[in-house]
Protein backbone atom coordinates (compact mmCIF):
# COMPACT_ATOMS: atom_id res chain seq x y z
CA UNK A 1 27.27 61.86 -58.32
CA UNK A 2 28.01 60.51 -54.94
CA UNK A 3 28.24 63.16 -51.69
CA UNK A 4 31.51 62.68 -50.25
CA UNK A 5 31.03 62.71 -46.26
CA UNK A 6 33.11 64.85 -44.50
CA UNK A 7 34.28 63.79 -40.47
CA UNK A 8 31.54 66.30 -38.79
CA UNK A 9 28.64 64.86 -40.88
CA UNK A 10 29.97 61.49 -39.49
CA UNK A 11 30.20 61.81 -36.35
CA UNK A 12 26.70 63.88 -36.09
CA UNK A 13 25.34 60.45 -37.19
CA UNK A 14 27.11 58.51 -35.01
CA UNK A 15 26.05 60.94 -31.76
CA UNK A 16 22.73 60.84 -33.19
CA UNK A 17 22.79 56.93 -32.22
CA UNK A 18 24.36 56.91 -29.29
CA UNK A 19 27.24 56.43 -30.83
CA UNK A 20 30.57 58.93 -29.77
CA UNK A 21 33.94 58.19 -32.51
CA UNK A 22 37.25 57.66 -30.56
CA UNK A 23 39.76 57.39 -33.34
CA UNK A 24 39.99 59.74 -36.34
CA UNK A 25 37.67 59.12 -39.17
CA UNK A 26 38.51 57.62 -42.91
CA UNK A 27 35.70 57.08 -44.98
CA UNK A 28 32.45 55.52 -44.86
CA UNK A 29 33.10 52.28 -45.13
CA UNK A 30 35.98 51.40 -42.47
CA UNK A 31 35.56 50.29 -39.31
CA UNK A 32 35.49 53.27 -36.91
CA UNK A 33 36.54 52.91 -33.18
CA UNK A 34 33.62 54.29 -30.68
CA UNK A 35 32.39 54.04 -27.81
CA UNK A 36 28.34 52.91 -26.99
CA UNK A 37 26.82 55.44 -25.18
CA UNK A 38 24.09 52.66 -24.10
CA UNK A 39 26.25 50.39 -22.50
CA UNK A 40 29.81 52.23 -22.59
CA UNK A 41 31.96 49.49 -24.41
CA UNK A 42 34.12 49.88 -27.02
CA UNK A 43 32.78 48.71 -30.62
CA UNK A 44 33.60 49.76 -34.40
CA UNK A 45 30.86 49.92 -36.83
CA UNK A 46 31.45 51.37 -40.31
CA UNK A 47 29.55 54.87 -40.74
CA UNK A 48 27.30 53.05 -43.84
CA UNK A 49 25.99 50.21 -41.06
CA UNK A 50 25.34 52.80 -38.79
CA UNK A 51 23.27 54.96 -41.72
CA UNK A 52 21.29 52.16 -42.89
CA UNK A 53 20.48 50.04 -39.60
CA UNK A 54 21.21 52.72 -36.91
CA UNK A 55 22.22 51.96 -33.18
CA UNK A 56 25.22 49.65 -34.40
CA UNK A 57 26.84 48.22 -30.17
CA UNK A 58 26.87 44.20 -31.35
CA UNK A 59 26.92 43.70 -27.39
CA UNK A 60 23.66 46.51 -26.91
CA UNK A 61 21.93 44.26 -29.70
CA UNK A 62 22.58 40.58 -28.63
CA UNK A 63 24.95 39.62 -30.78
CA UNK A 64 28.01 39.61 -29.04
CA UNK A 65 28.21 39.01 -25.05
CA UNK A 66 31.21 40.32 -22.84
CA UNK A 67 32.89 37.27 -21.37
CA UNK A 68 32.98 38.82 -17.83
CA UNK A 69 29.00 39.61 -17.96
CA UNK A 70 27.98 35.99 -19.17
CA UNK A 71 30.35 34.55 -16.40
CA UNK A 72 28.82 36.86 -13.96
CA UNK A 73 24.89 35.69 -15.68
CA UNK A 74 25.92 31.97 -15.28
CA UNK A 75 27.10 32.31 -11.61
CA UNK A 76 24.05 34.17 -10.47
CA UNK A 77 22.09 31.63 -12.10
CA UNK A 78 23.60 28.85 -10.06
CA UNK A 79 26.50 27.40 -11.65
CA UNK A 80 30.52 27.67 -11.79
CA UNK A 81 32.00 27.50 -15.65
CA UNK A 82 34.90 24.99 -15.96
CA UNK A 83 35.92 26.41 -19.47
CA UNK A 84 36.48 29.89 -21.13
CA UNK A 85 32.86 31.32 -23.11
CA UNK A 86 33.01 29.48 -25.94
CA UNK A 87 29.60 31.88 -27.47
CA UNK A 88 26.20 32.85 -26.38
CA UNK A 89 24.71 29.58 -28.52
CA UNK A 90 27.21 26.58 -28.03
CA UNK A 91 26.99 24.30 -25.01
CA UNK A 92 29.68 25.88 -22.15
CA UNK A 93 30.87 23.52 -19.18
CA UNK A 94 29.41 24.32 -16.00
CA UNK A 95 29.43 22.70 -12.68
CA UNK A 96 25.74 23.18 -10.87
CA UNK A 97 25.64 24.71 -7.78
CA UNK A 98 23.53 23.03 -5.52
CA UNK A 99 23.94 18.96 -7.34
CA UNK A 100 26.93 19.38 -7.71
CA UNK A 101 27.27 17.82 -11.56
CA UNK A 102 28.22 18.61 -14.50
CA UNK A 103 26.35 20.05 -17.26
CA UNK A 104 27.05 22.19 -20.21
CA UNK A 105 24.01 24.92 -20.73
CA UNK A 106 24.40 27.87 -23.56
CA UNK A 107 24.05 31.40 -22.24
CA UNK A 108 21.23 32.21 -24.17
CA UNK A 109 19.11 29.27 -22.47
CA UNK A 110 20.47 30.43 -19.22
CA UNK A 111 19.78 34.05 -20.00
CA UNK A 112 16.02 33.07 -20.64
CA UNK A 113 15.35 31.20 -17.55
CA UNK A 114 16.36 28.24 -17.94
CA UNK A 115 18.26 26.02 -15.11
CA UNK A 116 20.21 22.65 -14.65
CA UNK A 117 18.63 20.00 -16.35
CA UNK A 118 18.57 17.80 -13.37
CA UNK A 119 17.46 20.30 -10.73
CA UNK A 120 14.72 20.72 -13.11
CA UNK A 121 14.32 16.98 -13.42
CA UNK A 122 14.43 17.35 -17.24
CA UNK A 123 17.12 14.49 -16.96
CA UNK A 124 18.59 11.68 -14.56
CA UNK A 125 22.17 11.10 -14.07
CA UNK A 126 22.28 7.08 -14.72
CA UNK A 127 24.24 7.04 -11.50
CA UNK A 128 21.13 8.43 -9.38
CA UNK A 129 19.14 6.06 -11.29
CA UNK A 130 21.02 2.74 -10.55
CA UNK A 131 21.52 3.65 -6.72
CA UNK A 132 17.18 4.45 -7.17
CA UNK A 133 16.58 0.92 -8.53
CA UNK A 134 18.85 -0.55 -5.81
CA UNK A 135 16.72 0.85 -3.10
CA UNK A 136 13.83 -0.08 -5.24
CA UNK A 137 14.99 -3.79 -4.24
CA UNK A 138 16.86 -4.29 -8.22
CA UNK A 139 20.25 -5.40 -9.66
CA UNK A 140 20.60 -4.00 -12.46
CA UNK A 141 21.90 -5.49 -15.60
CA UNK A 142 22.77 -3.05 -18.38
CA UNK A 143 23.30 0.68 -18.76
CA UNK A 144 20.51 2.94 -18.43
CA UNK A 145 18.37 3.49 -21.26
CA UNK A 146 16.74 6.08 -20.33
CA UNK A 147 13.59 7.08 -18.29
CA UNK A 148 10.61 5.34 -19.89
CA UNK A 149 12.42 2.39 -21.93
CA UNK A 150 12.76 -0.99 -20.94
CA UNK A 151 15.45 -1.83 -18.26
CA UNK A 152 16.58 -5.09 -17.35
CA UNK A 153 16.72 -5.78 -13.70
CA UNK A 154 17.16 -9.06 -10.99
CA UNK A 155 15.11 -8.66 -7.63
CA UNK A 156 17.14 -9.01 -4.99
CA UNK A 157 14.45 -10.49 -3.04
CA UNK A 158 13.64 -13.52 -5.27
CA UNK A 159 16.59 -13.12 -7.86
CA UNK A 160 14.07 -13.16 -11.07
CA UNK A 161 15.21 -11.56 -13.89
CA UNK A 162 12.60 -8.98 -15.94
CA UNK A 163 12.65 -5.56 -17.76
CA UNK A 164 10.85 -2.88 -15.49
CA UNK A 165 10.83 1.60 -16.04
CA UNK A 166 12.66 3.75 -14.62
CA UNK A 167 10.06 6.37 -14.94
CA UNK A 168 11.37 9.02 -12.19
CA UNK A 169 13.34 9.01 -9.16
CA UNK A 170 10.18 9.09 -7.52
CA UNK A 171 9.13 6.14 -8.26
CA UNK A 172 8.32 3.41 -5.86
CA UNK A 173 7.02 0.25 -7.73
CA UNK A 174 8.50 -3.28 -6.68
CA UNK A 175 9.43 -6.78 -8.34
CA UNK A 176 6.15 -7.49 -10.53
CA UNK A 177 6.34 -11.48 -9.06
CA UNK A 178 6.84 -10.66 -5.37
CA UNK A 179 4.05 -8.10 -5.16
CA UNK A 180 1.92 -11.00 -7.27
CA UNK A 181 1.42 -8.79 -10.41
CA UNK A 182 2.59 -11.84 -12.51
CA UNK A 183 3.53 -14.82 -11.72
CA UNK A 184 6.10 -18.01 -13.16
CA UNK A 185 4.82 -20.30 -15.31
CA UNK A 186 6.49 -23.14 -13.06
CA UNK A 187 5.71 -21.50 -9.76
CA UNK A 188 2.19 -21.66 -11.01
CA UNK A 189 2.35 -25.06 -12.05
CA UNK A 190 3.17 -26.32 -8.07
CA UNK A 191 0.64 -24.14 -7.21
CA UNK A 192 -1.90 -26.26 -9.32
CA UNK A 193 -0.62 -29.30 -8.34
CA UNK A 194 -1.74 -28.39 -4.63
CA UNK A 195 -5.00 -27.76 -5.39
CA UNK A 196 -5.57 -31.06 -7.19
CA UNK A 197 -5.56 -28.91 -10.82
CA UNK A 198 -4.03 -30.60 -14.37
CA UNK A 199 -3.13 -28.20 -16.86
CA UNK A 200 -4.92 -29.11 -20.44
CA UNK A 201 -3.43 -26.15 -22.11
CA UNK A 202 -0.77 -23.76 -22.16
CA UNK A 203 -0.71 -20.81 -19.79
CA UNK A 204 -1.54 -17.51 -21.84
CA UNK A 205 -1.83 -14.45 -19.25
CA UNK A 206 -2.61 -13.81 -15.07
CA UNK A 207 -5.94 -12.86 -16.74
CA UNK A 208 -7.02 -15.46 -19.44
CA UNK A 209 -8.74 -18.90 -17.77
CA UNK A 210 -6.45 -21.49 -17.91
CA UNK A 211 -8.79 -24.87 -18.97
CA UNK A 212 -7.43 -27.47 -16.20
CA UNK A 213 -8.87 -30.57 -14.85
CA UNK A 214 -9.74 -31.23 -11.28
CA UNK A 215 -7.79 -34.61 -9.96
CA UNK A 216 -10.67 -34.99 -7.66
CA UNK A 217 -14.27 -34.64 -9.56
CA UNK A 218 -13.09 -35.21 -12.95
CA UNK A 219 -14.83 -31.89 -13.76
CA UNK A 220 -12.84 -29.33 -16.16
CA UNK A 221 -12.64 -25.87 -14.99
CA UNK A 222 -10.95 -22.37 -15.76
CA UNK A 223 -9.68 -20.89 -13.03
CA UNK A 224 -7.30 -17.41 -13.40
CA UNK A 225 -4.27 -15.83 -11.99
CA UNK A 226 -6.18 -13.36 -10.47
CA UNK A 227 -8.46 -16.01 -8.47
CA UNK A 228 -5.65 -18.01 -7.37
CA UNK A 229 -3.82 -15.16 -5.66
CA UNK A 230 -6.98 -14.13 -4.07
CA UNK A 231 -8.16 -17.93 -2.40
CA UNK A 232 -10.65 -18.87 -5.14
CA UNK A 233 -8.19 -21.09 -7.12
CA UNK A 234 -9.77 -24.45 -5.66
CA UNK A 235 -12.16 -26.40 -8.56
CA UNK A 236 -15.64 -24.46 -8.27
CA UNK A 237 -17.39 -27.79 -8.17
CA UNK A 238 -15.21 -29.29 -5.08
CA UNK A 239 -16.01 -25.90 -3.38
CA UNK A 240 -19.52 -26.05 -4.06
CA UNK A 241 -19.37 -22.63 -6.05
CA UNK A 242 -20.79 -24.91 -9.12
CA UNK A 243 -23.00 -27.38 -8.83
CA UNK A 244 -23.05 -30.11 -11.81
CA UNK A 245 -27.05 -30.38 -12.66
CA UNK A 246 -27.62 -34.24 -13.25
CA UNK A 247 -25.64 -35.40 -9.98
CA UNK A 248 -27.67 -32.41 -8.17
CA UNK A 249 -30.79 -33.98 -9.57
CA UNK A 250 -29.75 -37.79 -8.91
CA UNK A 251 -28.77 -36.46 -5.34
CA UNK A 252 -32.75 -35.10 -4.63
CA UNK A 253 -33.83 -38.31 -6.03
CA UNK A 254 -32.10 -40.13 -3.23
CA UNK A 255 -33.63 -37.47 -0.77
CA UNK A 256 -36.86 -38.66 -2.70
CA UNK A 257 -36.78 -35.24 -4.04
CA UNK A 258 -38.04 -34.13 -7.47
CA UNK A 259 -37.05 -30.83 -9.15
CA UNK A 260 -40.12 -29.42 -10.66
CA UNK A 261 -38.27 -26.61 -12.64
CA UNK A 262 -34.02 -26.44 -13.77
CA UNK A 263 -31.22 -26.09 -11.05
CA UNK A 264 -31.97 -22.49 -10.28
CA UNK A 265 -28.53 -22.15 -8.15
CA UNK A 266 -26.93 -23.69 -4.81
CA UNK A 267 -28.06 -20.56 -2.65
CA UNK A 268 -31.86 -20.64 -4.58
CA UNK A 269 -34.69 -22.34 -3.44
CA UNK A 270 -35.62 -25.09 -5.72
CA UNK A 271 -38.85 -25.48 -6.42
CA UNK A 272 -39.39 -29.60 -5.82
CA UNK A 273 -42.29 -32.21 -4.70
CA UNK A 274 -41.61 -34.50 -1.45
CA UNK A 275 -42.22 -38.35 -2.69
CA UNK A 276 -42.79 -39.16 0.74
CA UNK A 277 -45.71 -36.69 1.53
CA UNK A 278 -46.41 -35.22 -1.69
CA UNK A 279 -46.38 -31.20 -0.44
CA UNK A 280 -44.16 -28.90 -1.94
CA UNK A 281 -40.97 -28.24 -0.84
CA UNK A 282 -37.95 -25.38 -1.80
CA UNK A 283 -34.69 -26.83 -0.28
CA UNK A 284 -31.70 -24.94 -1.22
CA UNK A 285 -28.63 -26.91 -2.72
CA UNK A 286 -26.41 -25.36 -0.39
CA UNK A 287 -28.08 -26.97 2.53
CA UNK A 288 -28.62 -30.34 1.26
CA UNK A 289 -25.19 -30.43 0.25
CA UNK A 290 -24.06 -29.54 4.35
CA UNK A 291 -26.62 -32.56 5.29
CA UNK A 292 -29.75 -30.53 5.94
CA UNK A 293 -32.96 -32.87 5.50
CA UNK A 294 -34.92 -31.96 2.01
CA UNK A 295 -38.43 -31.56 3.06
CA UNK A 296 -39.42 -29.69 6.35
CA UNK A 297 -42.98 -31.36 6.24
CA UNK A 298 -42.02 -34.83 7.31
CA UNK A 299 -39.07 -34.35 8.85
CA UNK A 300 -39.23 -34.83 12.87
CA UNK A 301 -35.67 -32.81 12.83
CA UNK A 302 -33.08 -31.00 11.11
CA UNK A 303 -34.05 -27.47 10.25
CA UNK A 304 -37.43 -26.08 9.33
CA UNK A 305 -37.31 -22.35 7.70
CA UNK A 306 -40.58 -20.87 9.03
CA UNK A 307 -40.43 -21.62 12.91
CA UNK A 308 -38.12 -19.12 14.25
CA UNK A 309 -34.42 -19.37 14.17
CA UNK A 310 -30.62 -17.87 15.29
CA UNK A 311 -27.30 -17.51 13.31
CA UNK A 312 -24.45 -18.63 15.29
CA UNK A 313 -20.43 -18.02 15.34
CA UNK A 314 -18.69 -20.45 16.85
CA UNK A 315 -14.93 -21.16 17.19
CA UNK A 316 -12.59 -24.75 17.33
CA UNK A 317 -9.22 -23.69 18.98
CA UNK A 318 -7.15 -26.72 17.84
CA UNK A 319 -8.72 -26.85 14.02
CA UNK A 320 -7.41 -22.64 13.98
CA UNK A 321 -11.15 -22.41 12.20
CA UNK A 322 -13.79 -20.43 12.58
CA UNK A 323 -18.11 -21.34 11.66
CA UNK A 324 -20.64 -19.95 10.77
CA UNK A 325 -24.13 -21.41 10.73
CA UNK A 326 -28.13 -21.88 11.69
CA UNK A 327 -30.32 -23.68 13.53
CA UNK A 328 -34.13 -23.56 15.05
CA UNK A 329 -34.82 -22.48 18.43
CA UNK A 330 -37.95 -24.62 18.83
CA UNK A 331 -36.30 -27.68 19.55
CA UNK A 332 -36.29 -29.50 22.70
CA UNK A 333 -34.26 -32.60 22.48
CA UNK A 334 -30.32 -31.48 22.39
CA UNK A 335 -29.28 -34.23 19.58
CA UNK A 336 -31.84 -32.48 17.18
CA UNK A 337 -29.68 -29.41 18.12
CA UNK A 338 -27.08 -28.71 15.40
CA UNK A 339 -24.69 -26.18 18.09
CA UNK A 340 -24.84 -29.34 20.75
CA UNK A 341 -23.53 -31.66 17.55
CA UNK A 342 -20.54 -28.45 17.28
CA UNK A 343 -20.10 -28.55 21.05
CA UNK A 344 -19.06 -32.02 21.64
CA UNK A 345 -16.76 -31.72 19.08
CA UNK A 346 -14.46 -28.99 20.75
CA UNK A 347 -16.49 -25.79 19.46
CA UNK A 348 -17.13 -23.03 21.34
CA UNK A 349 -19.88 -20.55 20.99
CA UNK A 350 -18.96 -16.77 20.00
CA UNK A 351 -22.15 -15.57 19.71
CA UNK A 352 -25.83 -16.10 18.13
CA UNK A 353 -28.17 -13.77 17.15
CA UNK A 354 -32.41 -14.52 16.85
CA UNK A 355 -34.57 -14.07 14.42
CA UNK A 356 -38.14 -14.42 13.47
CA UNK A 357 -37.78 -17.21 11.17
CA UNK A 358 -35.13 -19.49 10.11
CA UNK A 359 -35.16 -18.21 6.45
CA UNK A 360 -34.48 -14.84 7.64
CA UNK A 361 -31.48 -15.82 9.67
CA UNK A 362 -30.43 -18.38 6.65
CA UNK A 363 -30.13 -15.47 4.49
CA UNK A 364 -27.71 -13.06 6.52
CA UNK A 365 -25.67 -16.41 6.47
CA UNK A 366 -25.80 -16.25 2.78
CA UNK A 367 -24.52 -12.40 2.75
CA UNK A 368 -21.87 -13.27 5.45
CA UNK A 369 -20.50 -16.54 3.27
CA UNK A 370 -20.15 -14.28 0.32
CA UNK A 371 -18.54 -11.98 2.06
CA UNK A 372 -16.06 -14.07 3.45
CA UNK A 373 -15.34 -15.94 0.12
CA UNK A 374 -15.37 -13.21 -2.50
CA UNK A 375 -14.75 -9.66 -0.73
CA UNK A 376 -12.10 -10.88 1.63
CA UNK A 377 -11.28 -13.62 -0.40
CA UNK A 378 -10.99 -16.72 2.65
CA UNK A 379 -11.88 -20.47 1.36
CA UNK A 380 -12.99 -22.80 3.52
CA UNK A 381 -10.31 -24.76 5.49
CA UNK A 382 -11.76 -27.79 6.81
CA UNK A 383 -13.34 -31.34 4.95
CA UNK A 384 -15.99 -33.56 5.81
CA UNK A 385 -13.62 -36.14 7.35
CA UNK A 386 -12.96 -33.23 10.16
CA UNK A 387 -15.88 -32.35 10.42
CA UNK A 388 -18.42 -35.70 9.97
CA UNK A 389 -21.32 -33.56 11.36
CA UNK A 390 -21.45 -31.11 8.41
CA UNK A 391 -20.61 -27.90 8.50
CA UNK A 392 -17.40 -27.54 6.84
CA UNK A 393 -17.83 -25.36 3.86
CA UNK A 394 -18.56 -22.79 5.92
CA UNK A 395 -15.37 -22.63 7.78
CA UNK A 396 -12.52 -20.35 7.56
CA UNK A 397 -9.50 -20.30 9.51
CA UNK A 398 -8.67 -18.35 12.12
CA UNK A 399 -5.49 -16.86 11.67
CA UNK A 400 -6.99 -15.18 8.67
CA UNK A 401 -9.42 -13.02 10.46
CA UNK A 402 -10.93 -12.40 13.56
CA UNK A 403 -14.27 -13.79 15.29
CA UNK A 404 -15.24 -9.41 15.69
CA UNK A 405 -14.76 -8.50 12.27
CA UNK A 406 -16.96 -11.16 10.93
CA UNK A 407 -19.55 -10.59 13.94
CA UNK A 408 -19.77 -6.91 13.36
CA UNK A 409 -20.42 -8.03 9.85
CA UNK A 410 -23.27 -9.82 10.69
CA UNK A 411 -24.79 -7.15 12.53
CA UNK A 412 -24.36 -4.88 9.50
CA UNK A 413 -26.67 -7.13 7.14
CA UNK A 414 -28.97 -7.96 9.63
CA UNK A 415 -29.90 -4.11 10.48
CA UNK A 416 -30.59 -4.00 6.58
């Protein structure tokens, strides 16, 4: 049979867990009034909780949290509520103390360290995001969809309209067309039809080669995005960056020239026999093409690559170009002189440097012509009909860079 429990037995139980009765006891099983000698509030647990589970305070154990305690959690946490405690797990309206906005936190999250979701930059108010895009130089178009997905924008600058990230309020990144990271199909087109380029298939990417026709050669070539934007758009053959084999070959013949092994580049000697004298002779393409004689052997002038020779610099004020070339230093009569053919044409000498032999000083003007086209990325900006004396493909203009910088370049390759 069951032991009936008598009020002392009780409340030695409930004194034995911190527990001290304020009301009169009834049985085991109603709720009796006492007060937590833990945390000194008032709670009522039934004497058969207390038995089984022990220490019964519903605030002591989590459970329940005094209004005036999570009030006084929230505000030393940083924010202000804006509505009664609605319970430790459901989302309570807060203001945040130092952005000022709204948010609506549980105490439990907030008891276990964790802040305003925008301090924390765990979220973006879609007003801080619009004004971010505006300064980024963007209209934008439709609500914010959040950090990371698509957003449709129009650049203020050049009023295109294209889906660009949010990402963070951090983030800096531009219009993708004005900063050149892709371009309009019909911007690109005009841009084609300036350098003499016909489209013969549809634009895929600022990557892919687009197959197009030079106007001027008739020769097909595939130039990118990428080149364009950089000053290498211009047909490879017109530039003399390609060199089409058979007219290179009929060209030598007329030079009475004949190639003993394939086109082995424009900046290559090619290994060829003089008709006239019948010696050996390694012109390079690039200097035939500029008007340099084939054969050094019979020729009474022009240049000759194993007397000794200078690199030059020279400047035309009115053209805005810049030059760079070679010539011997042997020669005595001034209209076998290739700078005196550049002087009485309005250039001025920068500066020349001497070397040992002419092929020495024609190959730092190899380095310094690469340079200039493919590091820095400057075509040439003359043609033969200003400059009838040769020369012209290796101009660039002057308002690109300075007569130093590509000087000081020069002296770089020819310490190596």
């Amino acid at each position: 049979m069951a032991t009936r429990i008598d009020e002392k037995s009780a409340k030695a139980l409930f004194l034995s867990n911190d527990l001290k009765p304020l009301a009169p006891w009834v049985n085991t099983t109603t709720p009796w009034q006492s007060k937590c000698l833990r945390c000194g509030k008032t709670v009522s647990p039934t004497y058969n909780k207390v038995r089984l589970r022990g220490h019964q305070c519903k605030f002591c154990s989590s459970h329940n949290v005094d209004e005036n305690e999570a009030i006084k959690q929230m505000k030393s946490a940083g924010f202000v509520p804006l509505i009664p405690y609605p319970g430790s797990n459901s989302p309570w309206k807060m203001q945040c103390k130092k952005c000022k906005k709204e948010v609506s936190p549980t105490y439990s999250n907030v008891k276990k360290g964790i802040g305003c979701k925008f301090c924390s930059k765990r979220a973006v108010d879609p007003i801080d995001a619009v004004n971010a895009m505006k300064d980024r130089g963007f209209k934008v178009l439709e609500d914010f969809p959040g950090a990371v997905q698509p957003w449709k924008v129009e650049c203020l600058k050049c009023e295109r309209t294209f889906k660009t990230t949010f990402h963070s309020l951090k983030t800096t990144k531009r219009c993708i067309y004005c900063a050149n990271r892709k371009v309009d199909e019909e911007d690109l087109l005009l841009i084609l039809k300036d350098l003499n380029l016909k489209p013969l298939e549809p634009y895929k990417s600022a990557k892919n080669p687009w197959k197009c026709l030079c106007l001027k050669c008739k020769h097909q070539v595939q130039p990118t995005w990428n080149r364009i934007k950089q000053g290498r758009g211009q047909c490879a053959y017109c530039a003399q960056r390609r060199v089409y084999e058979p007219d290179a070959i009929k060209f030598m013949q007329k030079l009475n020239l004949k190639p003993l092994v394939p086109f082995p580049g424009s900046n290559k000697p090619w290994l060829s026999t003089c008709l006239t004298c019948g010696k050996e002779a390694k012109p390079r393409w690039s200097d035939l093409n500029r008007g340099q004689g084939g054969c050094s052997n019979c020729a009474d002038f022009g240049l000759n690559y194993r007397e000794p020779g200078y690199l030059y610099l020279i400047h035309h004020e009115k053209m805005n170009a810049h030059k760079v070339g070679i010539a011997n230093l042997y020669k005595a009569r001034k209209t076998d002189d290739r700078m005196y053919n550049h002087e009485k044409r309005g250039w001025t000498l920068y500066k020349k440097m001497s070397f040992d032999t002419l092929e020495m000083a024609s190959k730092v003007e190899t380095e310094v012509l690469k340079w200039l086209r493919l590091e820095v990325g400057l075509p040439f900006c003359l043609d033969s009909k200003q400059m009838p004396q040769g020369g012209w493909t290796e101009t660039v203009s002057s308002e690109e860079i300075e007569l130093k910088d590509i000087w000081n370049k020069v002296e770089d390759l020819a310490k190596k």
